[in-house]
Protein backbone atom coordinates (compact mmCIF):
# COMPACT_ATOMS: atom_id res chain seq x y z
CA UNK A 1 38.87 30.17 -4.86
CA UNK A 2 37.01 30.94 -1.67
CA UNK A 3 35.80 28.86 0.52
CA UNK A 4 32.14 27.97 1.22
CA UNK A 5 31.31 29.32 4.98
CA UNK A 6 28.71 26.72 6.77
CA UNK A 7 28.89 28.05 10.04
CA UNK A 8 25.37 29.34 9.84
CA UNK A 9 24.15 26.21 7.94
CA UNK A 10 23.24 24.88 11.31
CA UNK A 11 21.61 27.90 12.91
CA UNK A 12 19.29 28.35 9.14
CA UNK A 13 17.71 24.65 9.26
CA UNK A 14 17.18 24.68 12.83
CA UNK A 15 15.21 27.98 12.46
CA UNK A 16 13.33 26.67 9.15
CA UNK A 17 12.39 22.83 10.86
CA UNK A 18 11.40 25.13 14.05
CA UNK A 19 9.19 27.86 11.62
CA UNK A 20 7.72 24.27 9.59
CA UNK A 21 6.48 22.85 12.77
CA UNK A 22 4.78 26.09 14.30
CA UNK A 23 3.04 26.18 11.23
CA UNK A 24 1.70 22.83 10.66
CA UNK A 25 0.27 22.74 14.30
CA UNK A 26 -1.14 26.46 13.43
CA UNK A 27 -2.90 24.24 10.78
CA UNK A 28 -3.88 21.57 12.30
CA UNK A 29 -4.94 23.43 15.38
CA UNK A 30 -7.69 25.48 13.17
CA UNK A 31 -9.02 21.96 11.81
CA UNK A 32 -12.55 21.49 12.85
CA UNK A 33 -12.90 17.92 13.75
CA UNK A 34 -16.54 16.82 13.94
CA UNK A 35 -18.09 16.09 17.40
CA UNK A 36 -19.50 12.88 17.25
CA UNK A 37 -17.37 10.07 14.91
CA UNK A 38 -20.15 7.55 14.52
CA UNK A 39 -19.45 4.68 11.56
CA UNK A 40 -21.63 5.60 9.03
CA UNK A 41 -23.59 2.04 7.04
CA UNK A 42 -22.18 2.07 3.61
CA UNK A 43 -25.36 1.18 1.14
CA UNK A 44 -24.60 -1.58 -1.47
CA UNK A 45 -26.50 -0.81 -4.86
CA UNK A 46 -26.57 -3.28 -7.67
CA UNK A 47 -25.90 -2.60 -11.18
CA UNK A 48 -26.94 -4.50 -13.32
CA UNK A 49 -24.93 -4.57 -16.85
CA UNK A 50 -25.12 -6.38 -19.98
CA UNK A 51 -22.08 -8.84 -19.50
CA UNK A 52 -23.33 -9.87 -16.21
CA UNK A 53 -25.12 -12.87 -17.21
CA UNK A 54 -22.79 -13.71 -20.21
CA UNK A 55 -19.28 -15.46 -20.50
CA UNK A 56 -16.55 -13.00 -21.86
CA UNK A 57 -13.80 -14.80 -23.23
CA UNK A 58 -10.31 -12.77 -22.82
CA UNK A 59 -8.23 -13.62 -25.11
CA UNK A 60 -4.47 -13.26 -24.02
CA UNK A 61 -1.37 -12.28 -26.46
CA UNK A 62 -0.19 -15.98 -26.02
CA UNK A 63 -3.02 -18.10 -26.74
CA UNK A 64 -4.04 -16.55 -30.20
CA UNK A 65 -2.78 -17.92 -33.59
CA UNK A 66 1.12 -17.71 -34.53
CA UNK A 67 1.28 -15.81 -37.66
């Protein structure tokens, strides 16, 4: 049974890690990051629902009946 050769194993993932990086800062570099980063005030609506003002019981698997 042959043998597996690995001698270029090394050569292959240094080349792809090498390609993987050039690309992702070919990416990044054609971002377009906006000029100004100001914080923004986030607006708080209410909503008003029908079980605000009322008591909802939850009734858990433990506290019901034994059957």
């Amino acid at each position: 049974m042959p043998q597996l050769d690995t001698s270029t194993w090394f050569t292959t993932i240094l080349s792809m890690v090498c390609t993987l990086f050039i690309m992702m800062q070919l990416k990044i570099s054609k971002h377009m990051y906006h000029k100004n980063a100001e914080p923004t005030s986030a607006k708080t609506t209410k909503h008003t629902s029908p079980w605000e003002n009322k008591w909802t019981k939850i009734y858990s698997p433990l506290s019901l009946p034994q059957l």
